[in-house]
N, C-alpha and C. Protein backbone atom coordinates (compact mmCIF):
# COMPACT_ATOMS: atom_id res chain seq x y z
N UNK A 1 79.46 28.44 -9.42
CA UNK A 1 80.35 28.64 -8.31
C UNK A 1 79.52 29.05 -7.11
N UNK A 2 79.86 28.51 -6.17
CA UNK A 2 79.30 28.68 -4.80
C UNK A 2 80.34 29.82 -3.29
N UNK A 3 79.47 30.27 -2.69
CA UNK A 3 80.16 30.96 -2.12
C UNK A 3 81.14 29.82 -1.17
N UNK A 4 81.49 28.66 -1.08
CA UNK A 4 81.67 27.74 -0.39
C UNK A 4 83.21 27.78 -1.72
N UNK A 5 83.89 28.40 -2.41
CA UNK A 5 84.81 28.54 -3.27
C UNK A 5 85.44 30.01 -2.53
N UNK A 6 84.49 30.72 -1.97
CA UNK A 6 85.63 31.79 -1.27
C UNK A 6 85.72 31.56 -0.17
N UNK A 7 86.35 32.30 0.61
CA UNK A 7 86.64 32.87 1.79
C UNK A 7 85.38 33.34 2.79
N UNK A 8 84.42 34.03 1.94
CA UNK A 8 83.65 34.77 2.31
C UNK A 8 82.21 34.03 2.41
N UNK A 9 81.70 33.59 3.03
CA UNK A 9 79.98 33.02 2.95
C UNK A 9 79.41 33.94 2.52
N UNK A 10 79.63 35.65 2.52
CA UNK A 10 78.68 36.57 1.77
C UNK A 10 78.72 36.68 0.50
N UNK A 11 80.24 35.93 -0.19
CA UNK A 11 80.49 36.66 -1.45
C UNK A 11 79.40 36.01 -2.39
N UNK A 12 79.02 36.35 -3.73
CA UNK A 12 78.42 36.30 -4.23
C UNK A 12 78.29 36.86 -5.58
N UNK A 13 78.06 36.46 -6.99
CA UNK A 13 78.41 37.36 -7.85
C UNK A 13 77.71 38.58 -8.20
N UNK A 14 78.67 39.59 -8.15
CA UNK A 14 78.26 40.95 -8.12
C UNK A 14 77.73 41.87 -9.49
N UNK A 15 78.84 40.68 -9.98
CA UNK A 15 78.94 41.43 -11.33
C UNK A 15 79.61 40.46 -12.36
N UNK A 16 78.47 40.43 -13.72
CA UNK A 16 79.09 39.68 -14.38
C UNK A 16 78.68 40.35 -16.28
N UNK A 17 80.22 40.37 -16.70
CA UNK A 17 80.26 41.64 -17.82
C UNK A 17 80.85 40.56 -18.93
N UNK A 18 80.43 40.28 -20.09
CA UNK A 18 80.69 39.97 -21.14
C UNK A 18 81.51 40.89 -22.31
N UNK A 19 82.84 40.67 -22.61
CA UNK A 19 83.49 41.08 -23.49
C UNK A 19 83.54 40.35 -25.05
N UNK A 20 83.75 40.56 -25.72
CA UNK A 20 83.95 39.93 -26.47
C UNK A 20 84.91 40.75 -27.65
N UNK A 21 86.48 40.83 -27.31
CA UNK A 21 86.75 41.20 -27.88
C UNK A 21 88.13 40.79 -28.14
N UNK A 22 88.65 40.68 -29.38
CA UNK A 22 89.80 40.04 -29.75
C UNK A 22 90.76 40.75 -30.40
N UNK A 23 92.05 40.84 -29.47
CA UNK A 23 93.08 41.31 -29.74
C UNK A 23 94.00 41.41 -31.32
N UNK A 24 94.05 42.39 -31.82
CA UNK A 24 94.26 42.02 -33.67
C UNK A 24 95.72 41.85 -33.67
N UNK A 25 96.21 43.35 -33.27
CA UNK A 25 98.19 43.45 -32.98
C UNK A 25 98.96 44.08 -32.16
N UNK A 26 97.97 44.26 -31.25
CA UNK A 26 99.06 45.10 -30.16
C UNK A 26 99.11 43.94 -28.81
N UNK A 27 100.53 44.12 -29.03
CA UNK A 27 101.25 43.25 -27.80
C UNK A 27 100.81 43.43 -26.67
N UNK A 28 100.31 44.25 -25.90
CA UNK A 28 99.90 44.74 -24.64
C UNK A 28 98.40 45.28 -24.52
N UNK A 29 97.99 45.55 -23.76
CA UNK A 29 96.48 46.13 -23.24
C UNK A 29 95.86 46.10 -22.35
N UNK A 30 94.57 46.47 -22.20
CA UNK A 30 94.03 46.79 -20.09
C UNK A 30 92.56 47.56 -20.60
N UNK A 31 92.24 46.65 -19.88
CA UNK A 31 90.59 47.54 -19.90
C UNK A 31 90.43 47.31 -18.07
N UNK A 32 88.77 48.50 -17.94
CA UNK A 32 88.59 47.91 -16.46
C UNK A 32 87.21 48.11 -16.87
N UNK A 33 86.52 47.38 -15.58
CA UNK A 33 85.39 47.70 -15.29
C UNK A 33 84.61 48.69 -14.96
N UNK A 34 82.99 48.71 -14.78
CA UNK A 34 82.53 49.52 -14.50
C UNK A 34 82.15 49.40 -12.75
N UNK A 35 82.41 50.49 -11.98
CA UNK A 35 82.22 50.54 -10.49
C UNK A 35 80.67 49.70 -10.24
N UNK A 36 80.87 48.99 -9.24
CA UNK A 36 79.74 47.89 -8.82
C UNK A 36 79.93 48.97 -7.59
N UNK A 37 78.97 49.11 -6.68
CA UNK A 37 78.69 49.70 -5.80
C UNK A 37 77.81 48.77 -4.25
N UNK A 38 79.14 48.85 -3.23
CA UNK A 38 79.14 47.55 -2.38
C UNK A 38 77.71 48.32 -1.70
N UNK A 39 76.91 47.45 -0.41
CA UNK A 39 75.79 47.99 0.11
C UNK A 39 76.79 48.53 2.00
N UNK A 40 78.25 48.14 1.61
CA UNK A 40 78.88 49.00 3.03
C UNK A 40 80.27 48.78 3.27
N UNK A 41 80.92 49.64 3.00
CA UNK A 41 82.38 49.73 2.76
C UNK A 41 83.21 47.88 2.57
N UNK A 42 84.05 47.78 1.91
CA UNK A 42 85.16 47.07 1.58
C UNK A 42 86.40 46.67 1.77
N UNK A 43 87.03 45.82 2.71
CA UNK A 43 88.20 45.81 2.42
C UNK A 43 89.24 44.57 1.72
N UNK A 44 88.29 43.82 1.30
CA UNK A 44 88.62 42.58 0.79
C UNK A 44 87.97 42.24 -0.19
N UNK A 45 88.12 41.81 -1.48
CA UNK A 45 87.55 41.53 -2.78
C UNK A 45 88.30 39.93 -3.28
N UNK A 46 87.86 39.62 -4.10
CA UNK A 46 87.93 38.54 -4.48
C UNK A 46 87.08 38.80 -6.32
N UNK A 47 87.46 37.30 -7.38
CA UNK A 47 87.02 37.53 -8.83
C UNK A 47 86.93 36.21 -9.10
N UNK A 48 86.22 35.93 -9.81
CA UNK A 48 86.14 35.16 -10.89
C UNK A 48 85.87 35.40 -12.39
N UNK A 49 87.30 34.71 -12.92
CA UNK A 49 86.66 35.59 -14.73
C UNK A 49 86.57 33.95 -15.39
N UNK A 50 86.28 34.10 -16.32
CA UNK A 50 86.19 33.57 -18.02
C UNK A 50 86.56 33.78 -18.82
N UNK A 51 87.54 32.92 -19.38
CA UNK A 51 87.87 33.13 -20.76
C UNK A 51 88.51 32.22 -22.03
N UNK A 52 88.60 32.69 -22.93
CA UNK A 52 89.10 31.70 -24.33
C UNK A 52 90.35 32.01 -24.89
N UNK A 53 90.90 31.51 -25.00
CA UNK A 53 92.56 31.66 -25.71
C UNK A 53 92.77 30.82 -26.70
N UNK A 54 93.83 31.79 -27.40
CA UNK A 54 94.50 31.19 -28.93
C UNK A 54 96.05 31.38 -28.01
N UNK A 55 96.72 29.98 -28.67
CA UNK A 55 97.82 29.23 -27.77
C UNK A 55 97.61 29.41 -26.38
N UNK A 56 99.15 29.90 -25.56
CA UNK A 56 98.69 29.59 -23.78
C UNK A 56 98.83 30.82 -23.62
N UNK A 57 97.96 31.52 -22.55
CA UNK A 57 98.09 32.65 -21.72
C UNK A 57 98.99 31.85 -20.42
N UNK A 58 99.86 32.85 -19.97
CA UNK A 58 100.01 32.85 -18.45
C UNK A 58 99.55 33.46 -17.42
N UNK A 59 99.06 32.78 -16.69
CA UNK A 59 97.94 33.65 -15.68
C UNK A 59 99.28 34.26 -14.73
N UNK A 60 98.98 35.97 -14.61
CA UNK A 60 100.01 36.47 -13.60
C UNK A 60 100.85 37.25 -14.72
N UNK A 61 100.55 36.47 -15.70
CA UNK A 61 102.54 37.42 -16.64
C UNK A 61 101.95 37.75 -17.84
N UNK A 62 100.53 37.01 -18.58
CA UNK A 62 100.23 37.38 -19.83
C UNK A 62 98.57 37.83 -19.35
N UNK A 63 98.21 37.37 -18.20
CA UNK A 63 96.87 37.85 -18.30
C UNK A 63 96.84 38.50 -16.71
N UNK A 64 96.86 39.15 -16.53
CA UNK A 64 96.72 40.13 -14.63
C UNK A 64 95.77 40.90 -14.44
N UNK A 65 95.23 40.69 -13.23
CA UNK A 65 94.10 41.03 -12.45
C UNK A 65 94.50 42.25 -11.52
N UNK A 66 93.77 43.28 -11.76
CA UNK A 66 94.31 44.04 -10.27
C UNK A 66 92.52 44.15 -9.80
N UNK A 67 92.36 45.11 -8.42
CA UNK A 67 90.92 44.76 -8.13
C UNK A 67 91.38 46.42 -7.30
N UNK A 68 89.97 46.78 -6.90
CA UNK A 68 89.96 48.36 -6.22
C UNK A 68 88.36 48.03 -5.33
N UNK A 69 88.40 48.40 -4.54
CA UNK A 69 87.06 49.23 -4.00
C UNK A 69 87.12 50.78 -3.85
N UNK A 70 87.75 51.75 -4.45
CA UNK A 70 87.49 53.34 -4.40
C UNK A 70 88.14 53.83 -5.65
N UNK A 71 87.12 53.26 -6.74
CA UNK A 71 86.38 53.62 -7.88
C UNK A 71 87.76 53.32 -8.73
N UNK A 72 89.16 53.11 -8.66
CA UNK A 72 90.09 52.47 -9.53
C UNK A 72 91.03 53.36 -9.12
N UNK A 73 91.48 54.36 -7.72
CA UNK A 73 91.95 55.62 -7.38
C UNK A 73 93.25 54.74 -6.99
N UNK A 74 92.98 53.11 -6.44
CA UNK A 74 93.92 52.30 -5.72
C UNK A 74 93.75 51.28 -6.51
N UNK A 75 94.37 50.31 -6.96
CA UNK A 75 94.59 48.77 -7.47
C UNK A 75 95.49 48.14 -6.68
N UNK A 76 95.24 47.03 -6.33
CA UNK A 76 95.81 46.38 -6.02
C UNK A 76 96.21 44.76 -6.91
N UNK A 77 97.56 44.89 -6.88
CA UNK A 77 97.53 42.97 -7.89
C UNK A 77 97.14 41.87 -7.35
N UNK A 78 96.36 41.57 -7.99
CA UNK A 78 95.93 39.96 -7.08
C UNK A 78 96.93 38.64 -7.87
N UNK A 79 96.53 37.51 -7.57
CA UNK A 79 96.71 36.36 -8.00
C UNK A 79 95.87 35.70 -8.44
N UNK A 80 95.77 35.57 -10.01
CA UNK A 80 95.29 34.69 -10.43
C UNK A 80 95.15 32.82 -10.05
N UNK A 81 94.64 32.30 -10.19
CA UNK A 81 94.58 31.19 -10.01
C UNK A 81 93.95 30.06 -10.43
N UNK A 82 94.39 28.80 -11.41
CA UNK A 82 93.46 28.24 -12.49
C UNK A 82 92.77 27.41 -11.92
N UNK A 83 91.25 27.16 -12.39
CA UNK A 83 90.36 26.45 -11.78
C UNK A 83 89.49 25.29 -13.19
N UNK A 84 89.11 24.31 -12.79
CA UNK A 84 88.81 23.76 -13.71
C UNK A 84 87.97 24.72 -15.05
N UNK A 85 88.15 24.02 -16.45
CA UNK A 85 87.96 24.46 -17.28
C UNK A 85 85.99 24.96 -16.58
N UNK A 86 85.63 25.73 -17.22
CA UNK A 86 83.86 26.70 -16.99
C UNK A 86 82.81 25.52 -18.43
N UNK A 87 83.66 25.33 -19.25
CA UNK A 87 83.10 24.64 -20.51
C UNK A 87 83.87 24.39 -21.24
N UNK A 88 83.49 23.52 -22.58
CA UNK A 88 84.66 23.06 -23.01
C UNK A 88 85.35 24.34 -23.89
N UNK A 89 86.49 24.16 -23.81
CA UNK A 89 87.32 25.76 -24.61
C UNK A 89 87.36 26.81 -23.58
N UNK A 90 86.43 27.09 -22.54
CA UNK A 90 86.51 28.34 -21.63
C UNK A 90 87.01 27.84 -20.55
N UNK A 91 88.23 28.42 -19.94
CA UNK A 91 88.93 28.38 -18.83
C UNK A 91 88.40 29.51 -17.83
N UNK A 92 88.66 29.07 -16.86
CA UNK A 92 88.14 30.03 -15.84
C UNK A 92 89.40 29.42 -14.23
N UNK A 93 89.54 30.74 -13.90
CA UNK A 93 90.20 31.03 -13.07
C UNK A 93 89.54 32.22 -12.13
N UNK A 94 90.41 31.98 -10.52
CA UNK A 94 89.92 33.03 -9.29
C UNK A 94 90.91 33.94 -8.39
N UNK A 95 90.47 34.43 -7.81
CA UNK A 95 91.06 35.46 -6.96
C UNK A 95 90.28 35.04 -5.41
N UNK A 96 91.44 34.48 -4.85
CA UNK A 96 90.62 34.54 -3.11
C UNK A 96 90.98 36.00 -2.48
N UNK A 97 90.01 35.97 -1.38
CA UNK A 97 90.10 37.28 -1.03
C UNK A 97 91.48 38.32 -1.09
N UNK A 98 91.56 39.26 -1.33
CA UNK A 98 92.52 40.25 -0.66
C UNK A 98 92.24 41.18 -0.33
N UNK A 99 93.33 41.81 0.33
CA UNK A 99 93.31 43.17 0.85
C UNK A 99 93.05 44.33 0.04
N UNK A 100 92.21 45.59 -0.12
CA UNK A 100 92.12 46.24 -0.75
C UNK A 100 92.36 47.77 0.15
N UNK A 101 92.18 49.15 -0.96
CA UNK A 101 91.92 50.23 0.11
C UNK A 101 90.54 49.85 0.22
N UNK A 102 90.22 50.59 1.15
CA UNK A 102 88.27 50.38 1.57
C UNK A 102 87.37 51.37 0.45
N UNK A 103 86.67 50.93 0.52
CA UNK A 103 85.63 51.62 -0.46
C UNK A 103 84.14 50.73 -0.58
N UNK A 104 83.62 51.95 -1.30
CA UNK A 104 82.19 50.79 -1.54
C UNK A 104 81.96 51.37 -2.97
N UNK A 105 82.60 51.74 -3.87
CA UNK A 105 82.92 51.62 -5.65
C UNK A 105 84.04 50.17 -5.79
N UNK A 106 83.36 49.24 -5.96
CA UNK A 106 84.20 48.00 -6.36
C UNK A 106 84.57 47.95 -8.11
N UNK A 107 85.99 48.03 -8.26
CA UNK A 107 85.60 47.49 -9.86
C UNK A 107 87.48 46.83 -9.84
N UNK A 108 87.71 46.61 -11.46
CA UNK A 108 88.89 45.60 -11.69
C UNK A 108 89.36 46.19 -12.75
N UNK A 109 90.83 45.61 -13.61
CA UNK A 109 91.99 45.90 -14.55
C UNK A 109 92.01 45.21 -14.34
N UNK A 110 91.96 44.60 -15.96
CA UNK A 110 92.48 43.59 -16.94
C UNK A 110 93.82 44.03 -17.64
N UNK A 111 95.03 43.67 -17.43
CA UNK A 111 95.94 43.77 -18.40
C UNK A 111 96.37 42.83 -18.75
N UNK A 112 96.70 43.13 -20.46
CA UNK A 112 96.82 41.81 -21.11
C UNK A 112 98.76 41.84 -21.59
N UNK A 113 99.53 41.01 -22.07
CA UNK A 113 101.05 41.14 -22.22
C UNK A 113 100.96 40.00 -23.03
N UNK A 114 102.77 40.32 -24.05
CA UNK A 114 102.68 39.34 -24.93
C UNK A 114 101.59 38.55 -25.99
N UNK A 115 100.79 39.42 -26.07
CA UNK A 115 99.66 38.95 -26.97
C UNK A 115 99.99 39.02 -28.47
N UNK A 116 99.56 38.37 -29.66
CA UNK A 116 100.21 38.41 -30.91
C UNK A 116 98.84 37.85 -31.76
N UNK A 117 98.79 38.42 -32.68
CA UNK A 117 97.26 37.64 -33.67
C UNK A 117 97.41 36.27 -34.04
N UNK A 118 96.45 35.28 -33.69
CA UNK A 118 96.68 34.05 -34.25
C UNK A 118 97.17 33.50 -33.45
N UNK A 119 98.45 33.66 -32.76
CA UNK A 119 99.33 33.03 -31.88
C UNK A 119 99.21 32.96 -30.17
N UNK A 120 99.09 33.97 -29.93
CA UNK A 120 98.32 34.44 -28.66
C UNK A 120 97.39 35.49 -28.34
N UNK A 121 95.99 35.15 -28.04
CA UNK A 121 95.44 35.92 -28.24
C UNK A 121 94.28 35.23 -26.41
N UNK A 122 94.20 36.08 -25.93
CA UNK A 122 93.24 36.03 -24.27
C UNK A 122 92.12 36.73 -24.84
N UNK A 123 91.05 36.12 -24.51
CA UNK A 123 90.15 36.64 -24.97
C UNK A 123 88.98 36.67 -23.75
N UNK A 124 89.01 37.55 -22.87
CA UNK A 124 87.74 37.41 -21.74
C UNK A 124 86.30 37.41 -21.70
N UNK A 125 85.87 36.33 -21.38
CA UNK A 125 84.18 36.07 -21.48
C UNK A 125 83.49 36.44 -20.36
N UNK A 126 84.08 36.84 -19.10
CA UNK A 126 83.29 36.62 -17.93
C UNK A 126 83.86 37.32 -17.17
N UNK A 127 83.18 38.20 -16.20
CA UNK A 127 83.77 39.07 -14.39
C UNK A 127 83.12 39.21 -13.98
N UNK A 128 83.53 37.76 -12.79
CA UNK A 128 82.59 38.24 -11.46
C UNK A 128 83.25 39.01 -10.36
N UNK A 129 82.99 39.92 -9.54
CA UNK A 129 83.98 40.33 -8.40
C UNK A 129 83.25 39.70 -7.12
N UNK A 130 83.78 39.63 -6.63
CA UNK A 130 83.22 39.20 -4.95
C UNK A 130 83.72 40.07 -3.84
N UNK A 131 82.92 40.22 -3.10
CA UNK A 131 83.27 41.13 -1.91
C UNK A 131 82.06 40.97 -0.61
């Protein structure tokens, strides 16, 4: 991905965190990141993730993005958005810029919904944030 995919000619990947972890039986869940630390305050962020699924996720209702620049004190929801498959089996989807509070601790929430073993299961490979 090229910065010529955001908004931003600066953005660039900031951060990129490998999970690998698969949901066994709980319907719901949320992890976040660890604070990336901008080089001068923030008010607009942007993401790109990765990931693998068992049946369909819905981007927005089964898989949601929120994003922060002041350390996770503020989230804001973004919009997901699907982008051609990353490889074969890994989907990947983005976040164009938004509005955030300002900060220069950048990080993200993952929450996951409707998830079930076997049946639906999101499984995230990849986070980039942009800012």
């Amino acid at each position: 991905f090229g910065s010529a995919d955001f908004h931003d000619n600066n953005a660039g990947w900031s951060e990129f965190d490998i999970y690998k972890t698969t949901l066994v039986s709980n319907a719901t869940g949320s992890f976040e990141g660890v604070d990336v630390t901008a080089p001068s305050s923030v008010s607009k962020m942007g993401a790109v993730i990765t990931y693998e699924e068992t049946g369909t996720n819905v981007l927005n209702t089964d898989i949601v993005m929120k994003l922060s620049a002041d350390s996770g004190s503020n989230f804001t929801t973004a919009t997901l958005e699907a982008l051609p498959d990353f490889a074969s089996g890994v989907k990947c989807a983005k976040i164009s810029d938004i509005s955030v509070t300002p900060g220069t601790a950048c990080t993200y929430q993952l929450n996951f919904a409707n998830q079930s073993a076997g049946v639906k299961e999101a499984k995230i490979t990849g986070v980039a944030l942009t800012f």
